[in-house]
Protein backbone atom coordinates (compact mmCIF):
# COMPACT_ATOMS: atom_id res chain seq x y z
CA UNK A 1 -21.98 101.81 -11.93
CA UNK A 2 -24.04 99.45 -13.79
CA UNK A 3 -27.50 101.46 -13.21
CA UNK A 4 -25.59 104.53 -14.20
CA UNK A 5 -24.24 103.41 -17.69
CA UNK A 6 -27.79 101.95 -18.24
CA UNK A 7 -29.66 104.97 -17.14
CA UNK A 8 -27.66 107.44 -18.98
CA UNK A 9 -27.54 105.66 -22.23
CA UNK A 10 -31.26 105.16 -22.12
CA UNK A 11 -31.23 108.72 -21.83
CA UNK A 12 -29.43 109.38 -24.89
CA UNK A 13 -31.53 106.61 -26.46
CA UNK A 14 -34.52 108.50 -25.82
CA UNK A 15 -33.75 111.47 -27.58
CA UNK A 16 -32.75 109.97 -30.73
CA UNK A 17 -34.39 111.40 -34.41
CA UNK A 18 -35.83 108.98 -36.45
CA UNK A 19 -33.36 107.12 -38.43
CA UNK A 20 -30.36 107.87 -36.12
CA UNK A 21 -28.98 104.58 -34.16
CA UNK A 22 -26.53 105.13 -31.32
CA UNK A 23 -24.02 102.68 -29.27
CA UNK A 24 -22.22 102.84 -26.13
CA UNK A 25 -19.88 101.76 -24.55
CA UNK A 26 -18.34 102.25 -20.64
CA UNK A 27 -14.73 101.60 -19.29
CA UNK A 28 -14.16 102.43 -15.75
CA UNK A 29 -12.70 101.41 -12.34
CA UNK A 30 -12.28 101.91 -8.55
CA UNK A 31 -9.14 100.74 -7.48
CA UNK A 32 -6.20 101.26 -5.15
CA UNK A 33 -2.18 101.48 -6.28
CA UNK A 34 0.62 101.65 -4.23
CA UNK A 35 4.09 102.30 -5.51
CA UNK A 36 6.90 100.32 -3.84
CA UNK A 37 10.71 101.10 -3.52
CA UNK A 38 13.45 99.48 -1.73
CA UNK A 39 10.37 97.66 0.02
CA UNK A 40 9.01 100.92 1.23
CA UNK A 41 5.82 102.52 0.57
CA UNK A 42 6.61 105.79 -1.88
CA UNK A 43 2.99 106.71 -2.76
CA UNK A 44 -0.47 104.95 -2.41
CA UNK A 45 -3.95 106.27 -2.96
CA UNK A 46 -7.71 105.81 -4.79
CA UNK A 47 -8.84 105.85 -8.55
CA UNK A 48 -12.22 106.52 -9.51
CA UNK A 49 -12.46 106.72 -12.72
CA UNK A 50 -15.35 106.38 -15.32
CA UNK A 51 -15.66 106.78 -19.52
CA UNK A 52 -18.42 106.92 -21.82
CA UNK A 53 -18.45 106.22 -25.45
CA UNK A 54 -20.67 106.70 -28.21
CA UNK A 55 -20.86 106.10 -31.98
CA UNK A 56 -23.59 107.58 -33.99
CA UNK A 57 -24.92 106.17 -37.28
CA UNK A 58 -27.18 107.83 -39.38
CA UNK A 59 -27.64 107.60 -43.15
CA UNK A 60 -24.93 105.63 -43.79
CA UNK A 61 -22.20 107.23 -41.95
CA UNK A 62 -20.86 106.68 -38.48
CA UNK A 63 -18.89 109.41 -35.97
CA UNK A 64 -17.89 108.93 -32.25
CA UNK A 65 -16.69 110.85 -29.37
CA UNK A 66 -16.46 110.05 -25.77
CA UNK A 67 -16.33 111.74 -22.23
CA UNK A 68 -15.41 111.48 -18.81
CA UNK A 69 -18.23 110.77 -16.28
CA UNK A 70 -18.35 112.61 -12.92
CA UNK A 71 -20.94 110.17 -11.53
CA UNK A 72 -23.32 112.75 -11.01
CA UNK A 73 -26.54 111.76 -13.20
CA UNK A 74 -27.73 115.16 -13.85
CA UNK A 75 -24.22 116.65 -14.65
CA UNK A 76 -23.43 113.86 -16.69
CA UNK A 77 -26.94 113.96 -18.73
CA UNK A 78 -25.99 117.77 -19.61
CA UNK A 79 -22.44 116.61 -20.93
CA UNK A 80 -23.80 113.41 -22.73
CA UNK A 81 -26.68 115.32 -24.55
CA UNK A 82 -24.16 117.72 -25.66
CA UNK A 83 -21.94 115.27 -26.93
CA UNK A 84 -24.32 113.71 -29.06
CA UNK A 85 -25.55 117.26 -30.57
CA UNK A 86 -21.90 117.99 -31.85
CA UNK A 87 -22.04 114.53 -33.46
CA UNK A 88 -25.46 115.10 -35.33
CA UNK A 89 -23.27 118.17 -36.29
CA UNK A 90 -20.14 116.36 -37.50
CA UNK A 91 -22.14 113.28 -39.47
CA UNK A 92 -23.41 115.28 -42.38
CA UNK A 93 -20.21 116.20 -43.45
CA UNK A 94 -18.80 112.56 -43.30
CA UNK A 95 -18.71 110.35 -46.59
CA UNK A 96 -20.65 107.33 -46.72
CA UNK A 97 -18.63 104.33 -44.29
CA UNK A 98 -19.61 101.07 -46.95
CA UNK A 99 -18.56 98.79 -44.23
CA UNK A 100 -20.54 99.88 -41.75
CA UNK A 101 -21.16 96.83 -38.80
CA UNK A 102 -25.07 97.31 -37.43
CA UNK A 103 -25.34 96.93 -33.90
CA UNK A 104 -27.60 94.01 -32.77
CA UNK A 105 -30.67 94.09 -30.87
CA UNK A 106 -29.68 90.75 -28.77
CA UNK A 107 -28.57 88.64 -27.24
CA UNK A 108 -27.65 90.64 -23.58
CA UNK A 109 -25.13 89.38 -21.09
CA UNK A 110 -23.98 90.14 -17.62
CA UNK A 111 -20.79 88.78 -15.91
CA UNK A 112 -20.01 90.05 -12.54
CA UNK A 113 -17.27 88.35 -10.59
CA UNK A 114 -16.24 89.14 -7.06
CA UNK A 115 -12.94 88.54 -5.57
CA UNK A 116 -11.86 88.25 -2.11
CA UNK A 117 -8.75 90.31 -2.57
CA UNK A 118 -6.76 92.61 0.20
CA UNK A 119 -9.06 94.97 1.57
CA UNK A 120 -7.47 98.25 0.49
CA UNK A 121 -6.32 99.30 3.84
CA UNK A 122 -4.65 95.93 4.49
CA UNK A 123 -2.49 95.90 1.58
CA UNK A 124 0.67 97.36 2.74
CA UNK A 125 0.99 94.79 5.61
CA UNK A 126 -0.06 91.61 3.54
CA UNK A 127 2.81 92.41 1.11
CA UNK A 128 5.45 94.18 2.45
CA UNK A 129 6.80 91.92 5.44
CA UNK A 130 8.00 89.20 3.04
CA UNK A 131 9.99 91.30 1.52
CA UNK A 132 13.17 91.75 3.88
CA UNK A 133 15.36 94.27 3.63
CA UNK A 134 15.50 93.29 -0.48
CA UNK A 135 15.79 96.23 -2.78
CA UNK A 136 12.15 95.21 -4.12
CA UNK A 137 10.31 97.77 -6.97
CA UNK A 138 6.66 97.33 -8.03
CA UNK A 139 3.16 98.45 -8.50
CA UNK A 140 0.31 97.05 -6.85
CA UNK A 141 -2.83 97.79 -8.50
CA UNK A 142 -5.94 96.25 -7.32
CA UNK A 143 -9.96 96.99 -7.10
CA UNK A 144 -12.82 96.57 -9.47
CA UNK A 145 -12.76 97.00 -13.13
CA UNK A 146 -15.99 97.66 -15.00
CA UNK A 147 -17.01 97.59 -19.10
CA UNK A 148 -20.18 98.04 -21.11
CA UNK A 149 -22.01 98.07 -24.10
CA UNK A 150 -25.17 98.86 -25.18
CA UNK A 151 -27.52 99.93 -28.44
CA UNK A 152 -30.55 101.52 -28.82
CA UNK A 153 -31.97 99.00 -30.75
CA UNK A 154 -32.00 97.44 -26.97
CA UNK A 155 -28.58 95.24 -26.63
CA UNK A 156 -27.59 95.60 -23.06
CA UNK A 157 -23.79 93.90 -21.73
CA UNK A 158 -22.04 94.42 -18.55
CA UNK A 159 -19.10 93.13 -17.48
CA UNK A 160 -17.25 93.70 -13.52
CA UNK A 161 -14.64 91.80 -12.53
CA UNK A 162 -12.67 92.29 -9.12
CA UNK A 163 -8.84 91.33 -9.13
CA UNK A 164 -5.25 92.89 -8.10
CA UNK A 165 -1.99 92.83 -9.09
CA UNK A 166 1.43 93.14 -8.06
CA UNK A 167 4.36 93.76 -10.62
CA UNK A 168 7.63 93.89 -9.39
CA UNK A 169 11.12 93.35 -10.06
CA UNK A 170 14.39 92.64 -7.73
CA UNK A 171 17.26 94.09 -7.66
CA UNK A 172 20.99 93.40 -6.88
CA UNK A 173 23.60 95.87 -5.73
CA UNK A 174 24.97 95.37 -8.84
CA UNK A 175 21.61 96.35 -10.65
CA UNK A 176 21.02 92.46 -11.67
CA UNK A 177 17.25 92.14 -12.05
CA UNK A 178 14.73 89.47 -11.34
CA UNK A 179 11.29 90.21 -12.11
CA UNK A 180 8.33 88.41 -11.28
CA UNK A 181 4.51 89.11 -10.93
CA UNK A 182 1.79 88.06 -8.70
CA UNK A 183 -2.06 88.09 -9.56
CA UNK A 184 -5.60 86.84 -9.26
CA UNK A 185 -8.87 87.40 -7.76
CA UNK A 186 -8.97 85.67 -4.69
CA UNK A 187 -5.98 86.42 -2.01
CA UNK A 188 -3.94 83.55 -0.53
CA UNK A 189 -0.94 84.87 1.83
CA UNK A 190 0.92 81.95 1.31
CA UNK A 191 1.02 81.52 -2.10
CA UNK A 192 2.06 85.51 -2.10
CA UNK A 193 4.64 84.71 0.10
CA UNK A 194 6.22 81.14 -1.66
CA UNK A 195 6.06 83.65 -4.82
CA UNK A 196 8.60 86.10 -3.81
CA UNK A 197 10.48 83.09 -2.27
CA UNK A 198 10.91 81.59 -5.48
CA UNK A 199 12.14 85.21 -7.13
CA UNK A 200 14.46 85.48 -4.33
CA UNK A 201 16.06 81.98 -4.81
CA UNK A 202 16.92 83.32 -8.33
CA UNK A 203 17.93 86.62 -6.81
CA UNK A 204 20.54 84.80 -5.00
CA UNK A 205 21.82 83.36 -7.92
CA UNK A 206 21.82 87.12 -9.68
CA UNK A 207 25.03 87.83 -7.45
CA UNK A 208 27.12 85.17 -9.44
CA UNK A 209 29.26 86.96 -11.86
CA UNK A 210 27.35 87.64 -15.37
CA UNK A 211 28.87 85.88 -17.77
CA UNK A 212 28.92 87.02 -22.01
CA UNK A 213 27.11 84.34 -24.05
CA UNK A 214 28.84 84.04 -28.13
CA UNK A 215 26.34 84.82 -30.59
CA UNK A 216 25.00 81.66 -31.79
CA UNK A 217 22.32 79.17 -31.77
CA UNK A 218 21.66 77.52 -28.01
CA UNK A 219 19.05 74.74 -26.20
CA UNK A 220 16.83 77.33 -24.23
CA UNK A 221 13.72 76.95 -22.16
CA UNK A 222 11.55 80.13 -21.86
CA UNK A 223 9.64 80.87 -18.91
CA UNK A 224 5.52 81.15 -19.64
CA UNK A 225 6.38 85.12 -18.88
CA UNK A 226 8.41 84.80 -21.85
CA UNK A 227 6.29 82.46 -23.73
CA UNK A 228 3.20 85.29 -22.99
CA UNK A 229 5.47 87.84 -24.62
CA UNK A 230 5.93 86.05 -27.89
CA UNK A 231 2.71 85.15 -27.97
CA UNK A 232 1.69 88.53 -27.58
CA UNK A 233 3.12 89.76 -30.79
CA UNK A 234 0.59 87.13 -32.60
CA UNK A 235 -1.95 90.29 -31.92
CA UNK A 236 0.53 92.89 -34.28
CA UNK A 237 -0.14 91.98 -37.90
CA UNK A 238 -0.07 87.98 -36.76
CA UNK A 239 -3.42 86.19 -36.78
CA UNK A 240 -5.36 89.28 -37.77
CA UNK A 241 -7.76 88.51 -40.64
CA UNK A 242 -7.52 91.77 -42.00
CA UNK A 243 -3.79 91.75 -42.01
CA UNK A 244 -3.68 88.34 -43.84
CA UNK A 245 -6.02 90.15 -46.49
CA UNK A 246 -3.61 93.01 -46.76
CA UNK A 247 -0.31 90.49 -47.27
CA UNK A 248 0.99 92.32 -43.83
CA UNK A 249 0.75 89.12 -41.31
CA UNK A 250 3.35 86.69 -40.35
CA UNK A 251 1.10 84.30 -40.52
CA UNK A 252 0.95 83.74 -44.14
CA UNK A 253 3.29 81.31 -44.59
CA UNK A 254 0.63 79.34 -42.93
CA UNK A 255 -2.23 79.99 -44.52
CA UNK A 256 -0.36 80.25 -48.26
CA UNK A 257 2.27 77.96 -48.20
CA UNK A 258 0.93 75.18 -46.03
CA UNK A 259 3.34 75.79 -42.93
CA UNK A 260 2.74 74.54 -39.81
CA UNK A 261 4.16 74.81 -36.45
CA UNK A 262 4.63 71.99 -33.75
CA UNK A 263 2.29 69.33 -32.60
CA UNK A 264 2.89 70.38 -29.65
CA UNK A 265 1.63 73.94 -30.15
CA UNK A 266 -1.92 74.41 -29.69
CA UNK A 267 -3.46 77.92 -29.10
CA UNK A 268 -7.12 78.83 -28.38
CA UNK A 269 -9.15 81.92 -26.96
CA UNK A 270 -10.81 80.78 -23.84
CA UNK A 271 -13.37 83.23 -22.13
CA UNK A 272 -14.19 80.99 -19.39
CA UNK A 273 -11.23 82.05 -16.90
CA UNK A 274 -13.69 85.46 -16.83
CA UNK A 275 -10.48 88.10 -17.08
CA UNK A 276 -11.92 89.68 -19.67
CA UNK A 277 -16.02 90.63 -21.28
CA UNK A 278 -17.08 87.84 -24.15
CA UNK A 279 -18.73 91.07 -26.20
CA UNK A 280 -16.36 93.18 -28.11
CA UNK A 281 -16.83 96.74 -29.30
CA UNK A 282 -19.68 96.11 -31.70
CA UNK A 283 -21.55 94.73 -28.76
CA UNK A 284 -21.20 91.31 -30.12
CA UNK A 285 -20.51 87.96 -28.03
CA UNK A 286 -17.83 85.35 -29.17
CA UNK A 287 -17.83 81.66 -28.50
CA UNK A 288 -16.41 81.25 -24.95
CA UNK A 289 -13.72 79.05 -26.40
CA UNK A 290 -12.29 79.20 -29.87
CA UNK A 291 -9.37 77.02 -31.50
CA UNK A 292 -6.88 79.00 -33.66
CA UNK A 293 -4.40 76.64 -34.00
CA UNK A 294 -4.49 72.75 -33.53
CA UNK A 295 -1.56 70.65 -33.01
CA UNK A 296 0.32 73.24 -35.24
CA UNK A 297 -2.12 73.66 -37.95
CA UNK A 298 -3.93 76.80 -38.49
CA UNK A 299 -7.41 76.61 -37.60
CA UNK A 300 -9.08 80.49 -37.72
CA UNK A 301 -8.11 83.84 -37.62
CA UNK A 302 -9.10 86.21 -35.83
CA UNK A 303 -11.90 88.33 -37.69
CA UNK A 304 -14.03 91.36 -37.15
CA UNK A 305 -17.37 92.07 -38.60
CA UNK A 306 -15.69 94.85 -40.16
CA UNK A 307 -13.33 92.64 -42.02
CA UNK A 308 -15.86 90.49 -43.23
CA UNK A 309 -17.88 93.23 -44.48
CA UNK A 310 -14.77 94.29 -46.30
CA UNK A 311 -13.41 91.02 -47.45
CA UNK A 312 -16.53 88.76 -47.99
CA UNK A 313 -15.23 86.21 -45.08
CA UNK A 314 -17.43 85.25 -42.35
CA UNK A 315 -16.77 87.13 -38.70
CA UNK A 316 -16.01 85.24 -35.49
CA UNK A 317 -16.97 88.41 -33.01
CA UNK A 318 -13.20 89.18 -33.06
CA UNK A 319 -12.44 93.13 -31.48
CA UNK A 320 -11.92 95.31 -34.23
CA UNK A 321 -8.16 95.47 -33.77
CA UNK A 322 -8.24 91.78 -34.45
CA UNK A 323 -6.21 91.29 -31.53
CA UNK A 324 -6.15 88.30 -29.16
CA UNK A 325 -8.44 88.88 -25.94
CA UNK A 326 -7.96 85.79 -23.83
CA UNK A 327 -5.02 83.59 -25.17
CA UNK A 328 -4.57 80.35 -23.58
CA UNK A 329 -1.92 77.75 -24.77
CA UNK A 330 -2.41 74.40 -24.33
CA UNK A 331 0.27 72.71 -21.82
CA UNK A 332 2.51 70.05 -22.43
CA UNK A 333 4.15 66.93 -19.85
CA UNK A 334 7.93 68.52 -18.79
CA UNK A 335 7.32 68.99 -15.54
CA UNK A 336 9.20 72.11 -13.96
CA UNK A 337 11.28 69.89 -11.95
CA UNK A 338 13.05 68.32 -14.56
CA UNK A 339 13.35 71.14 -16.60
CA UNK A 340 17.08 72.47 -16.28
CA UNK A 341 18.44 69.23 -16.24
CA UNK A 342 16.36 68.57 -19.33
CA UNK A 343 18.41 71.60 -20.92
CA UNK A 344 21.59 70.10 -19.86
CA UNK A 345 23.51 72.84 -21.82
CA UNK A 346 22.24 75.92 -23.13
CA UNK A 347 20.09 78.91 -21.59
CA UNK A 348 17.23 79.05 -19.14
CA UNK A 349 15.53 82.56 -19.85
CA UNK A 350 12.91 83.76 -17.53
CA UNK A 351 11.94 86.90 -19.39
CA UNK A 352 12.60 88.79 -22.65
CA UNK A 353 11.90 92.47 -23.30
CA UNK A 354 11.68 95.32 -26.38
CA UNK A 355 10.23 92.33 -28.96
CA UNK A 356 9.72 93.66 -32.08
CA UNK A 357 9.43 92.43 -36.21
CA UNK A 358 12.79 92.13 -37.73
CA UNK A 359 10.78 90.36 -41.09
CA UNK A 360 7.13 90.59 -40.36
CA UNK A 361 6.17 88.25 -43.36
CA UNK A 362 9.03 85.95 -42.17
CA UNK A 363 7.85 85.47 -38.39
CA UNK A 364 11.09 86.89 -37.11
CA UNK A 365 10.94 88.34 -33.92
CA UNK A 366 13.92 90.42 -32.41
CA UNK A 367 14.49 91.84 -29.17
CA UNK A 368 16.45 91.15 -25.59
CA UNK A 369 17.08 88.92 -22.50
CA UNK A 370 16.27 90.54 -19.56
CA UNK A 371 15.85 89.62 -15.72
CA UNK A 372 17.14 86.21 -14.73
CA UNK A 373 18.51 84.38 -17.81
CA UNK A 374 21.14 81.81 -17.10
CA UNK A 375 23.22 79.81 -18.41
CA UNK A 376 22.94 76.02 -17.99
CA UNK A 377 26.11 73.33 -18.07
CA UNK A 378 25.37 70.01 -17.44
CA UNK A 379 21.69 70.04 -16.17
CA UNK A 380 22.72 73.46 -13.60
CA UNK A 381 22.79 76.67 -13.67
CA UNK A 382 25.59 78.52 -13.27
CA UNK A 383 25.84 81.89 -13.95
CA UNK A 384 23.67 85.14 -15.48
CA UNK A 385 24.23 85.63 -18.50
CA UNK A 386 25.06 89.64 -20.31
CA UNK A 387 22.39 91.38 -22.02
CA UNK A 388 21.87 89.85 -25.50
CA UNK A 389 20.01 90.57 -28.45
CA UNK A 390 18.03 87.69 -30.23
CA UNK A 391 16.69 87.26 -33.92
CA UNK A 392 14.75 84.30 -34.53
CA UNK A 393 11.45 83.23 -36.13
CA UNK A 394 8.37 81.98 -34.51
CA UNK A 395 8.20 79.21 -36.78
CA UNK A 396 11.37 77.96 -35.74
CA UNK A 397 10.69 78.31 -31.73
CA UNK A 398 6.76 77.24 -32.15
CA UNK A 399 7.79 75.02 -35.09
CA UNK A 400 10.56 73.03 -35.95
CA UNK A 401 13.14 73.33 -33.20
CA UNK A 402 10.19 73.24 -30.24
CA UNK A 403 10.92 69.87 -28.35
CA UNK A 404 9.10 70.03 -25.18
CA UNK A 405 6.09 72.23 -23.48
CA UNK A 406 5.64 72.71 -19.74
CA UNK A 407 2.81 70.56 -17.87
CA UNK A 408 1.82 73.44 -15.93
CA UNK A 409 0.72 77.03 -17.28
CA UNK A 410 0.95 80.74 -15.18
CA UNK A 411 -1.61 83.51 -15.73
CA UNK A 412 0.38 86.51 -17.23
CA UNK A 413 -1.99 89.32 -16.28
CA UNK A 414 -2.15 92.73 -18.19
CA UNK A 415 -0.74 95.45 -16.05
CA UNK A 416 -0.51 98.09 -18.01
CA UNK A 417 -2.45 101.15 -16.12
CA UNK A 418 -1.76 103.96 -18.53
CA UNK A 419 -5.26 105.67 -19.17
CA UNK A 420 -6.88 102.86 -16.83
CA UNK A 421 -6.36 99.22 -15.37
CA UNK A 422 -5.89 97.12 -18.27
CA UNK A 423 -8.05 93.69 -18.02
CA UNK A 424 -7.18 90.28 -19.60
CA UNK A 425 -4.16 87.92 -19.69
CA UNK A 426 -2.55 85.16 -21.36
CA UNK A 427 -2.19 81.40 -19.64
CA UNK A 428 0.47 79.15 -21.54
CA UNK A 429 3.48 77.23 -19.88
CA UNK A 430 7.28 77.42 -20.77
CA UNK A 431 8.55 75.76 -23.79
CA UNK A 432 12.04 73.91 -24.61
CA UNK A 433 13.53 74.50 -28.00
CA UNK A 434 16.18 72.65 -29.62
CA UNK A 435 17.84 75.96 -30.96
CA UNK A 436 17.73 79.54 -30.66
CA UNK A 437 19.20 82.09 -32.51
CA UNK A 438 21.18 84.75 -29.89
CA UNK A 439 23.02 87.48 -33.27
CA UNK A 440 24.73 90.04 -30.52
C-alpha cells in the first residue's frame, strides 16, 4: 500500500497550478475480526480498507476532503483528480485561515514493523480452547495497520505496524463481569493462556455475593486498565496547550497556581514502543520521547503548530487535537504481590467506566466501578463490591493522597474499531492512594 499512497499522491502533485500546495495523508488496514460469545465463534471475516486525504492551500486559505480508495490505480486517479477539482472550486470562496501551518519539505521517515501474530486462519483454535465452557464475550481484531503523509513540496512518511488484539470480558450467571484484554505484536500461547487464567481466578471470586460500599472516602489501588483510563482524560481539555490558552484545561492549577502532583507521578510520550507514527497530521516528526511531567511538576504541554501560530508559543509537533499519542507513565517499586495486603482495608478496583468532568478547571473526574472491584479487609479480598459512582480530582489521586505506584506497567492498547482499527496505547502501572472519594 505504500507504492500506492506514493504513486497516487505524486499524481495529484503533478497536476498542481502554480502557487497551489497540497498534503496527504493515508489511513488504512487489512485485518481479520472475529466476534466471540459464550466462547463460540458468532461472526469472523476480512477488512480491507483504505482512505485518502487531502488539504489544499492556495492564497492563503486551506480546504480538505477525503475518499475511499478501491486499490485500483487508474480508478482511484479518476476519483482523486476529481476531488482536488471541487477543492480548487471551494477555496476561492473561503476567507483567509491567518494561522495557517506550511507543510515541510523534510525530513522523511519510514517505520515498518512486522509481527509474528496468529495467522488469520489459526485464530479461532489458538484462542478459543482456553476458554472452557466460560460465558466469555470479545472481539479479536488483528492484521496490519497502515498511515501516511506526504507534501508536494516533497515530505514523504510511512508508517505499518502489524499487531492484534483481543478484548473481552467474563461473565457470571449472575451477570458479574470481569474484563480483561490481551495484545501485542508478537504471539506467545502461553502468555495468552496464563492471561485468561488470571481473569478467571477473579471470575471465581465474582460469584461471592456483591456487597454495597457507603459513600465515602476509601484506601484503593487501581489497576493500570484503570490508571490508562484516567490518564486518558489528560487528552480532553487536560494538557492541551490550546486549552490552557483558552482557561478550559484542568491543568491550570498547575501551570497558574504552582500545583503539583506526586513525586511519584511522572508522565512522558515515548514513541519508541512503535504503536503509533512519530509524524502527526502536519507531516511533522516529534521527539521520540518527551517529558510532560517530572516527579509531579509540570514540564510541557502538549502543543500544535497551529497553537503556536495562534498563541506566539513554540510547537512541540503535538497532533492538532493536542491529544496524547503514546502515554507512558513511569513505574514505581510495589510489587503486585504485595499489593492487597498493602491495602489492608479499602478497595481493589480493576476497571472504571463512563469517566467524565464533573469541574473541568478543578481536575474532578466522575464516573463508575465496573468489572472486578473488591473490597479488601485485612490485606484480602472478600467480596465484589455494587456499582458505585465516584467524584474525585486528579490532583488528589495523582497528587496528594497517591502513596505507592506499581513496579511493573501493562500496555493498554486502543481497540476502538469504529471507522477503522484504532493504533496506539498507553503503558503505566497501578497506583495506591491513601483516599478516594466513592459520593453514591
Amino acid at each position: 500500500m505504500k507504492n500506492h499512497f506514493k504513486n497516487l499522491s505524486s499524481t495529484l502533485f503533478d497536476s498542481l497550478n502554480e502557487g497551489e500546495v497540497l498534503s496527504a495523508s493515508f489511513s488504512g488496514e487489512n485485518s481479520q475480526f472475529i466476534r466471540l460469545n459464550q466462547a463460540k465463534v458468532r461472526q469472523t471475516g476480512l477488512v480491507d480498507d483504505f482512505d485518502f486525504g487531502i488539504k489544499l492551500i492556495y492564497d492563503g486559505r486551506t480546504t480538505s476532503g477525503s475518499l475511499t480508495l478501491s486499490g485500483n490505480m487508474e480508478n482511484d486517479e479518476i476519483h482523486a483528480i476529481s476531488l482536488l477539482a471541487t477543492l480548487r472550486n471551494d477555496i476561492t470562496q473561503l476567507p483567509e485561515d491567518p494561522y495557517i501551518v506550511m507543510p515541510l519539505g523534510a525530513p522523511s521517515s519510514e517505520n515498518m514493523t512486522i509481527g509474528n501474530g496468529l495467522p488469520f486462519e489459526n485464530a479461532t483454535e489458538a484462542i478459543i480452547p482456553s476458554l472452557g465452557d466460560t460465558d466469555f464475550v470479545g472481539i479479536w481484531a488483528s492484521g496490519k495497520i497502515y498511515r501516511g503523509n506526504a507534501n508536494s513540496l516533497g515530505q514523504f512518511h510511512w508508517f505499518e505496524t502489524d499487531n492484534f488484539a483481543l478484548d473481552y470480558s467474563l461473565v457470571t450467571p449472575e451477570n458479574q463481569m470481569v474484563k480483561g484484554t490481551f495484545a501485542g505484536k508478537d504471539w506467545n500461547q502461553s502468555t495468552y493462556e496464563q492471561n485468561i487464567q488470571n481473569s478467571l481466578k477473579k471470575l471465581e471470586l465474582m460469584n461471592r455475593k456483591p456487597v454495597k460500599v457507603k459513600p465515602g472516602d476509601y484506601r484503593t489501588w487501581f489497576e493500570p486498565a484503570a490508571v490508562s483510563d484516567f490518564l486518558g482524560m489528560f487528552s480532553w481539555n487536560g494538557i492541551s496547550e490550546a486549552s490552557l490558552q483558552q482557561g478550559s484545561s484542568s491543568f491550570g492549577k498547575m501551570r497558574h497556581d504552582g500545583i503539583q502532583l506526586s513525586p511519584h507521578f511522572s508522565l512522558r510520550e515515548d514513541f519508541s514502543s512503535g504503536m503509533v507514527p512519530r509524524f502527526n497530521g502536519y507531516g511533522e516528526v516529534a521527539d521520540e520521547s518527551r517529558t510532560l511531567i517530572n516527579k509531579g511538576q509540570l514540564v510541557q504541554t502538549l502543543v500544535s503548530s497551529r497553537t503556536a501560530a495562534e498563541y506566539g508559543v513554540e510547537s512541540n509537533q503535538a497532533e492538532s487535537g493536542e491529544y496524547l499519542r503514546a502515554p507512558s507513565m513511569r513505574p514505581g517499586n510495589l510489587t503486585q504481590d504485595k499489593v492487597v495486603e498493602t491495602i489492608g482495608d479499602g478497595l481493589f478496583l480493576s476497571n472504571i467506566h463512563y469517566l467524565n468532568w464533573s469541574d473541568n478547571p478543578g481536575g474532578r473526574v466522575t464516573g463508575l466501578t465496573r468489572y472486578a472491584c473488591f473490597k479488601v479487609e485485612k490485606g484480602e479480598i472478600v467480596a465484589p463490591i455494587e456499582t458505585m459512582r465516584f467524584d474525585d480530582t486528579f490532583y488528589r489521586y495523582f497528587g496528594t493522597e497517591l502513596e505507592a505506584v506499581g513496579e511493573t506497567t501493562s500496555v493498554l492498547p486502543e481497540v476502538g474499531s469504529y471507522g477503522g482499527r484504532d493504533i496506539g496505547g498507553t503503558i503505566c502501572p497501578g497506583i495506591l492512594v491513601k483516599s478516594f472519594s466513592l459520593t453514591l
